[in-house]
PDB file of N, CA and C in Angstrom:
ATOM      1  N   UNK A   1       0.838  -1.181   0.000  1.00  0.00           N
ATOM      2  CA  UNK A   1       0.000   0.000   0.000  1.00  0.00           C
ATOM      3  C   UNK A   1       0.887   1.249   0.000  1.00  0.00           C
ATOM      4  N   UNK A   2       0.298   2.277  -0.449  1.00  0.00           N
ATOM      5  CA  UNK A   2       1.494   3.384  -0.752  1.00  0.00           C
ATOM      6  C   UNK A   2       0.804   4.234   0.029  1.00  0.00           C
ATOM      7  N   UNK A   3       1.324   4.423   1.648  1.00  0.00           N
ATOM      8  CA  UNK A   3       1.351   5.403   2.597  1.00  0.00           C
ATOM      9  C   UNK A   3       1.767   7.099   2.196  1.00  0.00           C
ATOM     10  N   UNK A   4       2.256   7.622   1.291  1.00  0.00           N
ATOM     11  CA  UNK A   4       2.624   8.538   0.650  1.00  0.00           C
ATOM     12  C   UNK A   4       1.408   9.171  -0.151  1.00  0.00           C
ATOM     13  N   UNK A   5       0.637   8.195  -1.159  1.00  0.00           N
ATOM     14  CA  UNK A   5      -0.569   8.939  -1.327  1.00  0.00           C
ATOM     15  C   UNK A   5      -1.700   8.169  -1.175  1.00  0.00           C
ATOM     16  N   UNK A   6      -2.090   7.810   0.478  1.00  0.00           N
ATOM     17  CA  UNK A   6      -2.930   7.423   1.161  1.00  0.00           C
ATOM     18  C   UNK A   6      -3.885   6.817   0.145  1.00  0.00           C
ATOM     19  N   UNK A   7      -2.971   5.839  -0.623  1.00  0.00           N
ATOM     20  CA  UNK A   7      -4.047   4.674  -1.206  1.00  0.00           C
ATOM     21  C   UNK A   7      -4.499   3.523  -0.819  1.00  0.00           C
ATOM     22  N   UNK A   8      -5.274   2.808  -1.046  1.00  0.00           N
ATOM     23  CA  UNK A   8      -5.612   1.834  -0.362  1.00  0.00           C
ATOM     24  C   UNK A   8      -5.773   0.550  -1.265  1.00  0.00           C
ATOM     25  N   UNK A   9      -5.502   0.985  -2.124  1.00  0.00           N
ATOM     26  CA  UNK A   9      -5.159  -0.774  -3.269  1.00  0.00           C
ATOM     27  C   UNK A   9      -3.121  -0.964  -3.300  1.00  0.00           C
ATOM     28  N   UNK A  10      -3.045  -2.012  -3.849  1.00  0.00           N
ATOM     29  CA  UNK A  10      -1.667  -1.877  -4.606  1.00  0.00           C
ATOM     30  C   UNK A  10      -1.165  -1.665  -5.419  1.00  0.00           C
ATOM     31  N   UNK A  11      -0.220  -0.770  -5.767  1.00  0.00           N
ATOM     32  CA  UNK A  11       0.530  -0.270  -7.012  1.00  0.00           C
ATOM     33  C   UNK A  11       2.025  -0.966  -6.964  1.00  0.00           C
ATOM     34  N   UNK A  12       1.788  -1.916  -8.159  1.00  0.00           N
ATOM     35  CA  UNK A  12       3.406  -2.045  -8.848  1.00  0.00           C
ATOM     36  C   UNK A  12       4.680  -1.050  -9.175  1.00  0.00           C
ATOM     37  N   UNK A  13       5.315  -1.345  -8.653  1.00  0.00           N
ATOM     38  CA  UNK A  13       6.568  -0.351  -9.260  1.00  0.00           C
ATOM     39  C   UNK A  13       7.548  -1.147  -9.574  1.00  0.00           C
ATOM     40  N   UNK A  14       7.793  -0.777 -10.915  1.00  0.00           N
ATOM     41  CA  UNK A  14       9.043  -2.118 -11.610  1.00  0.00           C
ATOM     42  C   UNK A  14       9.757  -1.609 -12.066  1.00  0.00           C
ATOM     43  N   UNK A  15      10.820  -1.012 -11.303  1.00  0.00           N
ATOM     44  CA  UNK A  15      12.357  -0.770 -11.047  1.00  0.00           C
ATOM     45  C   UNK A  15      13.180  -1.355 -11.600  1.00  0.00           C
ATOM     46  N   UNK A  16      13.408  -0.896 -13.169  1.00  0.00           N
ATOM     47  CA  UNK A  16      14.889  -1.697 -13.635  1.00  0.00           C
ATOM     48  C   UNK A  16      14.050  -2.456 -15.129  1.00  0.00           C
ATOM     49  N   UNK A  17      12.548  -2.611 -15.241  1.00  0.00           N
ATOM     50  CA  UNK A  17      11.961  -2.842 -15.793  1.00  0.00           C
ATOM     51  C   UNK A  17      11.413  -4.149 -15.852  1.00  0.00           C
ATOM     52  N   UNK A  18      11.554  -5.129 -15.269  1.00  0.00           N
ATOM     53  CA  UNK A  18      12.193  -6.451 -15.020  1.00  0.00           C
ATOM     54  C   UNK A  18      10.454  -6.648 -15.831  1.00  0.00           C
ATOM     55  N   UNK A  19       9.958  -6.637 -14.543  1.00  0.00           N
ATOM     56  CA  UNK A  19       8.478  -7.281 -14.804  1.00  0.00           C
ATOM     57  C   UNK A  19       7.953  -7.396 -16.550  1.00  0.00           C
ATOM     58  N   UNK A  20       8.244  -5.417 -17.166  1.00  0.00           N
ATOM     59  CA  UNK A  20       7.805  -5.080 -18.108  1.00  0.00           C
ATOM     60  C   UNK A  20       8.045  -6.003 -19.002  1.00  0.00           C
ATOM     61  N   UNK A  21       9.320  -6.519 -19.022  1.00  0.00           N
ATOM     62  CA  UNK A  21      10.242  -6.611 -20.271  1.00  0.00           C
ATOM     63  C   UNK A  21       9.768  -8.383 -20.203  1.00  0.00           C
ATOM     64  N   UNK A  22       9.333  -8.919 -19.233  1.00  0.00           N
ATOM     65  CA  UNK A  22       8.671 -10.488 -19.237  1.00  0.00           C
ATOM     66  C   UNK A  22       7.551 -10.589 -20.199  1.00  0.00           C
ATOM     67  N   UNK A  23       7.042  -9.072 -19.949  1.00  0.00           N
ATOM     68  CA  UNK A  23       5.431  -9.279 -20.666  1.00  0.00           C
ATOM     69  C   UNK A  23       5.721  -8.148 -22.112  1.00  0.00           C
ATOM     70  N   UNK A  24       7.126  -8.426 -22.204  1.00  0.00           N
ATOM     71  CA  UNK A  24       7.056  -7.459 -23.694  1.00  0.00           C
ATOM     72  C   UNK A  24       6.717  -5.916 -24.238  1.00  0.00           C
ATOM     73  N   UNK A  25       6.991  -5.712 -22.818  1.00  0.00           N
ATOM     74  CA  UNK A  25       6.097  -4.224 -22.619  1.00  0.00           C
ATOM     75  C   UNK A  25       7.264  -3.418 -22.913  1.00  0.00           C
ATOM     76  N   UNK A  26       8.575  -3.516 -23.005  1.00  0.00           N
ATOM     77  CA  UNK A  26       9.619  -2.261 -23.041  1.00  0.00           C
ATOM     78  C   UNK A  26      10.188  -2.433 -24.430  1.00  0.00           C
ATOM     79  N   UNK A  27      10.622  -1.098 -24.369  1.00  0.00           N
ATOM     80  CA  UNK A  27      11.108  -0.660 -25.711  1.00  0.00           C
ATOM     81  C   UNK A  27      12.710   0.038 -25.304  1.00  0.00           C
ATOM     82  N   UNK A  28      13.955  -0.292 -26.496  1.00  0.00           N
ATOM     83  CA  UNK A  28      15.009   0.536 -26.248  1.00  0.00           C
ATOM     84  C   UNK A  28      15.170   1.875 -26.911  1.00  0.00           C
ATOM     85  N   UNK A  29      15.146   3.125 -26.835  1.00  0.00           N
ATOM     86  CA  UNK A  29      15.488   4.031 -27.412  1.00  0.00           C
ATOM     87  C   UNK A  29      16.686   4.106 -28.361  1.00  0.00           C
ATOM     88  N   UNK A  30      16.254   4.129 -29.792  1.00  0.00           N
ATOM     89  CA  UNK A  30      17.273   4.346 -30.698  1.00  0.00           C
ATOM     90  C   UNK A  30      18.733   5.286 -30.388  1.00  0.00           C
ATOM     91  N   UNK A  31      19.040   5.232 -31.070  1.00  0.00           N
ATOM     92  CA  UNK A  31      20.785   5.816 -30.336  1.00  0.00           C
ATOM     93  C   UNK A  31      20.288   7.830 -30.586  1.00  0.00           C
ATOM     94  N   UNK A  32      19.240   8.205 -32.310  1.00  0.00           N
ATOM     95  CA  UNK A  32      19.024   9.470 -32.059  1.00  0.00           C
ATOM     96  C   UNK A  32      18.405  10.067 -31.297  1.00  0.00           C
ATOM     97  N   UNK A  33      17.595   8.951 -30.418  1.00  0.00           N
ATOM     98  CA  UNK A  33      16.437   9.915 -29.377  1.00  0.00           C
ATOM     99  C   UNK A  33      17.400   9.870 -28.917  1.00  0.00           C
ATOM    100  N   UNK A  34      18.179   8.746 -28.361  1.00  0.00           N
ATOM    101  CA  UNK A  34      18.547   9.175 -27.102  1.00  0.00           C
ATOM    102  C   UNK A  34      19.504  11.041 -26.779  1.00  0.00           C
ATOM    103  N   UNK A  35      19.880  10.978 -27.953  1.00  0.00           N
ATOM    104  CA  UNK A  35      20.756  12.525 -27.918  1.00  0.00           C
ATOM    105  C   UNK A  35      20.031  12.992 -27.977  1.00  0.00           C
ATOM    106  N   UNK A  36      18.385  13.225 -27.845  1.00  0.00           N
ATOM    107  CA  UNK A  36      17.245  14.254 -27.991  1.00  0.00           C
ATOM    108  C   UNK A  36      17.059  14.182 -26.558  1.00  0.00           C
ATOM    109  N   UNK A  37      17.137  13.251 -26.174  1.00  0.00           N
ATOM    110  CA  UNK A  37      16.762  13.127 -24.685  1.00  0.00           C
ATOM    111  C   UNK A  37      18.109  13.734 -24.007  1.00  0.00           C
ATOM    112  N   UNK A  38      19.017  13.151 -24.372  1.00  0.00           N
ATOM    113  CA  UNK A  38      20.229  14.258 -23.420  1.00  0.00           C
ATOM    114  C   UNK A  38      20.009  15.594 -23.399  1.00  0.00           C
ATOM    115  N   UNK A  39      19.557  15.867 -24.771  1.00  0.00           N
ATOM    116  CA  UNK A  39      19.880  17.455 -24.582  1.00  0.00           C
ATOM    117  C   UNK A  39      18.533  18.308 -24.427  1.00  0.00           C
ATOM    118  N   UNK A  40      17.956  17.632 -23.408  1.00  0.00           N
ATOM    119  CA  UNK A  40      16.889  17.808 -22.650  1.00  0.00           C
ATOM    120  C   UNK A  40      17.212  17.714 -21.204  1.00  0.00           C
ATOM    121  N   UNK A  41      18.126  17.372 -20.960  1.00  0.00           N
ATOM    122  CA  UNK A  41      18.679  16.856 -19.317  1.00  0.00           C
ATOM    123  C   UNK A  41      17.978  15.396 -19.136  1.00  0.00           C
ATOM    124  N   UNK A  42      17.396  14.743 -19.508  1.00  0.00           N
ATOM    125  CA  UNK A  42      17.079  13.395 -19.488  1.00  0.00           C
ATOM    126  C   UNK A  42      18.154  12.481 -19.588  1.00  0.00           C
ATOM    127  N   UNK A  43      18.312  11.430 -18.579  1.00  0.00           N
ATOM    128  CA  UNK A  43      19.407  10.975 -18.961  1.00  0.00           C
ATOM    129  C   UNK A  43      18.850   9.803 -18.434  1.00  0.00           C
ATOM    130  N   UNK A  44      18.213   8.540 -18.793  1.00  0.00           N
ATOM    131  CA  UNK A  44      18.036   7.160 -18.719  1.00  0.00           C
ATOM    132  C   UNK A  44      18.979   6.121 -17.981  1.00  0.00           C
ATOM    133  N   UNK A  45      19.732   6.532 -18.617  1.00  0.00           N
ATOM    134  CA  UNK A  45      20.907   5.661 -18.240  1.00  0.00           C
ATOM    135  C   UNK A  45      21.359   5.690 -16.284  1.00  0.00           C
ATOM    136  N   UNK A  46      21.373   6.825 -16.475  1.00  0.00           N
ATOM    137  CA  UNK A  46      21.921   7.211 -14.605  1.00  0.00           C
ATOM    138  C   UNK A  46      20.055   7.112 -14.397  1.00  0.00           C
ATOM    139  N   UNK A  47      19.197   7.283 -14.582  1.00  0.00           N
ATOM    140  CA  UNK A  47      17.849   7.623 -14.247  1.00  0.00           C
ATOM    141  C   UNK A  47      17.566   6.006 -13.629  1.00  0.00           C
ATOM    142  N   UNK A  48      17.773   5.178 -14.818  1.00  0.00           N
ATOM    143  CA  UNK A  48      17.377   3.429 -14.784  1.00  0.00           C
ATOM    144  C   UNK A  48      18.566   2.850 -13.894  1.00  0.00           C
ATOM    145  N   UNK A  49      19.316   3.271 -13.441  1.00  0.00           N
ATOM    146  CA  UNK A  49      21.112   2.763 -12.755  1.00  0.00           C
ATOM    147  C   UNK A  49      21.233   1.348 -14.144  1.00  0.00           C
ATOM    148  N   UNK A  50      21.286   1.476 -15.443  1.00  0.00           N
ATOM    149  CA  UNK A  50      22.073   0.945 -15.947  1.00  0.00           C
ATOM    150  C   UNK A  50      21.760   0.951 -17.408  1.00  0.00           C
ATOM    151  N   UNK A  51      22.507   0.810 -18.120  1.00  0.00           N
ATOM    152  CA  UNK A  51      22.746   1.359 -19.401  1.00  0.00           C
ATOM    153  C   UNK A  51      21.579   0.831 -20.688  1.00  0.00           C
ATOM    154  N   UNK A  52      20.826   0.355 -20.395  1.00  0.00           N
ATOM    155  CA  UNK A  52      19.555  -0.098 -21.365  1.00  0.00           C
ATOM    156  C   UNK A  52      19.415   0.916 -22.053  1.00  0.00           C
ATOM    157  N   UNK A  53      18.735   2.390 -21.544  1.00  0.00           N
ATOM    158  CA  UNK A  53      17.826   3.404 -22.366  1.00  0.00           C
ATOM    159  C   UNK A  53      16.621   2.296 -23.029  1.00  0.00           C
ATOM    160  N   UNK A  54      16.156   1.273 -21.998  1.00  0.00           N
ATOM    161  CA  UNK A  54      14.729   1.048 -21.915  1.00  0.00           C
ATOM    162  C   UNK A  54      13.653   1.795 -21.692  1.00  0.00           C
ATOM    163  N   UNK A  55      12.536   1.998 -21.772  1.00  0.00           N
ATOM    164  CA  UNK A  55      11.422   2.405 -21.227  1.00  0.00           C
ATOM    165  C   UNK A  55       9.741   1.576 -21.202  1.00  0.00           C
ATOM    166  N   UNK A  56       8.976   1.701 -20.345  1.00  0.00           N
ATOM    167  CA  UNK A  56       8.614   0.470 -20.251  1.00  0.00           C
ATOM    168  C   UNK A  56       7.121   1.370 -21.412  1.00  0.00           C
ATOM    169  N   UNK A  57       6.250   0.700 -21.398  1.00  0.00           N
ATOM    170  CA  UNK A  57       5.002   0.997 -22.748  1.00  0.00           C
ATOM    171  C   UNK A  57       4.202   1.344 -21.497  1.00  0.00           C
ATOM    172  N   UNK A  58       3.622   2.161 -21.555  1.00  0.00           N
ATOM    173  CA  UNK A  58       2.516   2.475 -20.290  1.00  0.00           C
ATOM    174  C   UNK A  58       1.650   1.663 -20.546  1.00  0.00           C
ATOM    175  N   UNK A  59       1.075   1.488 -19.541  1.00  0.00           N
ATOM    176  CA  UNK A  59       0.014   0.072 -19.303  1.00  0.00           C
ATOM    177  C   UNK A  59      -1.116   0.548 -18.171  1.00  0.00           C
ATOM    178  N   UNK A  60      -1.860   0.004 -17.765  1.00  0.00           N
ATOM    179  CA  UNK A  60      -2.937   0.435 -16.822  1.00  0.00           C
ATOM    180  C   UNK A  60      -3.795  -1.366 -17.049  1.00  0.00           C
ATOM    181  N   UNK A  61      -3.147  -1.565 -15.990  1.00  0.00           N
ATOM    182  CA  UNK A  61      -4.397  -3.144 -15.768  1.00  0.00           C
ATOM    183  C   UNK A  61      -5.288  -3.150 -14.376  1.00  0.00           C
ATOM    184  N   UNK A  62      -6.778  -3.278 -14.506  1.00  0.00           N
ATOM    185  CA  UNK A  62      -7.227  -3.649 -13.085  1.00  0.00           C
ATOM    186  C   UNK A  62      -6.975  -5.081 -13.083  1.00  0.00           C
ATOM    187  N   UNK A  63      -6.947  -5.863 -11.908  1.00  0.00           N
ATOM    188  CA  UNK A  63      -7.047  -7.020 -12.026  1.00  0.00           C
ATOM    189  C   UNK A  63      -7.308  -7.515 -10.793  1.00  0.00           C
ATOM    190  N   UNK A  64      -8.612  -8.521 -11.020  1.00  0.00           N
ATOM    191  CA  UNK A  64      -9.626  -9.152  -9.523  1.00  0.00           C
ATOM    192  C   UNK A  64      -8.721  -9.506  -9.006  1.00  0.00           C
ATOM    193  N   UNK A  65      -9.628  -9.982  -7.636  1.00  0.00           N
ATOM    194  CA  UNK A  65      -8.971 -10.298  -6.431  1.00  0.00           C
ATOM    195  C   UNK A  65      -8.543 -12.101  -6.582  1.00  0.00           C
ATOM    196  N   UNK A  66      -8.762 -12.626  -7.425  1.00  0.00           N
ATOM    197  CA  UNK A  66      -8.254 -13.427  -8.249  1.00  0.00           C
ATOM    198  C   UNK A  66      -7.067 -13.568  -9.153  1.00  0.00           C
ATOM    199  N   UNK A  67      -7.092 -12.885  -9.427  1.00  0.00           N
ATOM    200  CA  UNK A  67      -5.698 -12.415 -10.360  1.00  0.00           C
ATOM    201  C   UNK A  67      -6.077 -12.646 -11.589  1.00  0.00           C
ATOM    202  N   UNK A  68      -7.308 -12.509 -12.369  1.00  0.00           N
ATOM    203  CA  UNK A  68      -7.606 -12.648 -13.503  1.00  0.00           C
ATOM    204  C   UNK A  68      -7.214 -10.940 -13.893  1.00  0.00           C
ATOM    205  N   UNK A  69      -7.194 -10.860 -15.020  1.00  0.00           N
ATOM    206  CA  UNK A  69      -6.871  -8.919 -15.486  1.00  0.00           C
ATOM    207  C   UNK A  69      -8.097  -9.054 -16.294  1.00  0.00           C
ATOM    208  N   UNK A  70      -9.211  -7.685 -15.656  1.00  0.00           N
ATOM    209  CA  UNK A  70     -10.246  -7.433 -15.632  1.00  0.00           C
ATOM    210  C   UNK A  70     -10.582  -6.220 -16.996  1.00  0.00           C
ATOM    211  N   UNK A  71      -9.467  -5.546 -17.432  1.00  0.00           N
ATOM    212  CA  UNK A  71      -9.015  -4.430 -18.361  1.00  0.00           C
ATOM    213  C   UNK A  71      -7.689  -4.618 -18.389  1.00  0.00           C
ATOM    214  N   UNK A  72      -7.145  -3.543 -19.352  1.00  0.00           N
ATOM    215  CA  UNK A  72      -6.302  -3.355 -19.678  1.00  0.00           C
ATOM    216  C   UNK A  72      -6.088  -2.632 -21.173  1.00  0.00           C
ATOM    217  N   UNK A  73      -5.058  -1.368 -20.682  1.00  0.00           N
ATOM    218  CA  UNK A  73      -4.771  -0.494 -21.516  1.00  0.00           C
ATOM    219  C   UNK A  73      -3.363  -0.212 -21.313  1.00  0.00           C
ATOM    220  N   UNK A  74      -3.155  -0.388 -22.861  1.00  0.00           N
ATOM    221  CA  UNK A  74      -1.678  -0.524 -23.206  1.00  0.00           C
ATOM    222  C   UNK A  74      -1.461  -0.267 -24.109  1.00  0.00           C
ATOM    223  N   UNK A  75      -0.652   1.187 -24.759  1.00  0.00           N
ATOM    224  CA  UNK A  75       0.062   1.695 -25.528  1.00  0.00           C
ATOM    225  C   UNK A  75       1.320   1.857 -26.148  1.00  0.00           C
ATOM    226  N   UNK A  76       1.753   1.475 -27.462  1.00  0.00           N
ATOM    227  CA  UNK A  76       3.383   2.058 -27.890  1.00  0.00           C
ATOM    228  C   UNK A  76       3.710   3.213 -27.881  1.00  0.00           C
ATOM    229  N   UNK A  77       2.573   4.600 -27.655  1.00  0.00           N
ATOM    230  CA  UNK A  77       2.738   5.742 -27.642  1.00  0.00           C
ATOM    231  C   UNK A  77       2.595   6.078 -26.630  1.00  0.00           C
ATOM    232  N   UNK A  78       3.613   6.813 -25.589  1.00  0.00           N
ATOM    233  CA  UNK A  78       3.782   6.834 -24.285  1.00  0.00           C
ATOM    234  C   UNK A  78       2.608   8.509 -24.312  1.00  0.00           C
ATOM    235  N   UNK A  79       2.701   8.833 -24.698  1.00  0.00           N
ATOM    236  CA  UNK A  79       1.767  10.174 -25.107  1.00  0.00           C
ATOM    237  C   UNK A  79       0.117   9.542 -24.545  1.00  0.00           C
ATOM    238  N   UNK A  80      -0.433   8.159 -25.149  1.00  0.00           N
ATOM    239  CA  UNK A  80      -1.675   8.146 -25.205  1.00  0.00           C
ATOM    240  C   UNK A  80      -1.701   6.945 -24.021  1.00  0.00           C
ATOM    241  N   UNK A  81      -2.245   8.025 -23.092  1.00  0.00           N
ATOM    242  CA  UNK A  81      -2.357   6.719 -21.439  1.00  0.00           C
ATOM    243  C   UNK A  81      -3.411   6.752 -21.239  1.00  0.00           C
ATOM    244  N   UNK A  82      -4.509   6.148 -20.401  1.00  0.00           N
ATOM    245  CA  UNK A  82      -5.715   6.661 -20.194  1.00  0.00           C
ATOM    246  C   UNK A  82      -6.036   7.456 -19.052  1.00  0.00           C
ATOM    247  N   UNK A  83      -7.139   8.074 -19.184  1.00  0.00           N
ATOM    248  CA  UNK A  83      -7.015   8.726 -18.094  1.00  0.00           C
ATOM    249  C   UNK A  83      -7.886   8.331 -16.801  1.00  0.00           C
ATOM    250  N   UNK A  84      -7.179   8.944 -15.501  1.00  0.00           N
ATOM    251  CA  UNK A  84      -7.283   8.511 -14.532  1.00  0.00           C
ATOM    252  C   UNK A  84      -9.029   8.102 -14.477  1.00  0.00           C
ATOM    253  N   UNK A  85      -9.836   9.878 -14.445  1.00  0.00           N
ATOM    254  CA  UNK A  85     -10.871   9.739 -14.820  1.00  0.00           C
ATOM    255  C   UNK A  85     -11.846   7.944 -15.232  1.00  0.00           C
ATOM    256  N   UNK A  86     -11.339   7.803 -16.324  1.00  0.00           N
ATOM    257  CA  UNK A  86     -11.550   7.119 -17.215  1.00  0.00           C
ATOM    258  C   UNK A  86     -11.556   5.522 -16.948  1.00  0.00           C
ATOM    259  N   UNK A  87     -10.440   5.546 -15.859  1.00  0.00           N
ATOM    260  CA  UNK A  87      -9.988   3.670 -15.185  1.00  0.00           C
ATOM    261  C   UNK A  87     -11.048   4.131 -14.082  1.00  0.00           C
ATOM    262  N   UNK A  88     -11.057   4.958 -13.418  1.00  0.00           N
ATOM    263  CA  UNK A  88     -12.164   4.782 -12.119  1.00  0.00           C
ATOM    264  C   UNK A  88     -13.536   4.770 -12.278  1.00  0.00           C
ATOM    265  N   UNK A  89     -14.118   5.203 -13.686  1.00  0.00           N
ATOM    266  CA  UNK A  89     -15.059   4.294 -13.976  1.00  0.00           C
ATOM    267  C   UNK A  89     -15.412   3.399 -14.317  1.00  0.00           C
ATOM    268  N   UNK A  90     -14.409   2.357 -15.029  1.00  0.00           N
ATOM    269  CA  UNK A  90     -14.381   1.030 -15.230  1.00  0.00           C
ATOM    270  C   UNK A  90     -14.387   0.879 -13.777  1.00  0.00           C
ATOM    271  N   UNK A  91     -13.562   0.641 -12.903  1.00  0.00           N
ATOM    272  CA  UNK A  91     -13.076   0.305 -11.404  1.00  0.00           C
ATOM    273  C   UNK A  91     -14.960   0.296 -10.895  1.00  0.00           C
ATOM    274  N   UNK A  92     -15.816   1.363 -11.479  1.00  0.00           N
ATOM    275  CA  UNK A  92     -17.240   1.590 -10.418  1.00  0.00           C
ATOM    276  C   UNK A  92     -17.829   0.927 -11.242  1.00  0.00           C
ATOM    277  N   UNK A  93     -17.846   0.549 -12.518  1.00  0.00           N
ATOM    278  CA  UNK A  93     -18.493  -0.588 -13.239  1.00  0.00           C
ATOM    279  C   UNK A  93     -18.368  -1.785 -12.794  1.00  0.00           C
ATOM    280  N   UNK A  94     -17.042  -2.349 -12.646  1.00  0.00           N
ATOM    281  CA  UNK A  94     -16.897  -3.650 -12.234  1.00  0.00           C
ATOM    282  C   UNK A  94     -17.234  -3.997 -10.814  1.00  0.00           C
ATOM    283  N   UNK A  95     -17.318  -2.989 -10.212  1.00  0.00           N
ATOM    284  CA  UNK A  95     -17.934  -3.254  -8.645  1.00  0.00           C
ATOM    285  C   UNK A  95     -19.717  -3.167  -8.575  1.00  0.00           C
ATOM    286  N   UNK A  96     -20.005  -2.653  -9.434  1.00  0.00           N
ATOM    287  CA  UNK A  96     -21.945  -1.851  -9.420  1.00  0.00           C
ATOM    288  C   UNK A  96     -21.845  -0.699  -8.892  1.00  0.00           C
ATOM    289  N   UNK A  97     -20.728  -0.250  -8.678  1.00  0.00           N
ATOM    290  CA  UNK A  97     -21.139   0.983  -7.835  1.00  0.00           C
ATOM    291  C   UNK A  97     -20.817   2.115  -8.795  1.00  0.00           C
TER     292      UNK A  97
END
């Protein structure tokens, strides 16, 4: 549970990408972004502690208390995520409420 912003479900955090990259979800940045991204102050490399310039595909899954995945939204365009809005009404659909 993430005491920081007093939530009360669980949120994944996959550090290093590990999880992502099982389920095919990451991508490496070509060698020209990446100099687009330097010279932005972005720097992946020290950001991730190791030299990939991975990034993972944004994703958004609910998934029952079962572990079946109930939705899921998942993009190659890190631009198009859904919005928060948008999962918490699925979230009040799948409950009736």
């Amino acid at each position: 549970m993430s005491k920081k912003l007093s939530l009360t479900i669980p949120i994944l955090s996959d550090q290093g990408n590990n999880l992502a990259a099982r389920f095919s979800l990451v991508f490496t940045l070509p060698d020209a972004l990446r100099e687009v991204y330097l010279s932005f102050g972005i720097d992946l490399e020290r950001h991730n502690g190791n030299p990939s310039w991975a990034l993972p595909m944004p994703a958004c899954y609910i998934i029952g208390q079962n572990g079946t995945i109930l939705d899921a939204a998942v993009n190659v365009d890190h631009t198009n995520r859904p919005e928060p809005e948008e999962t918490l009404k699925k979230l009040a659909a799948l409950t009736g409420q």
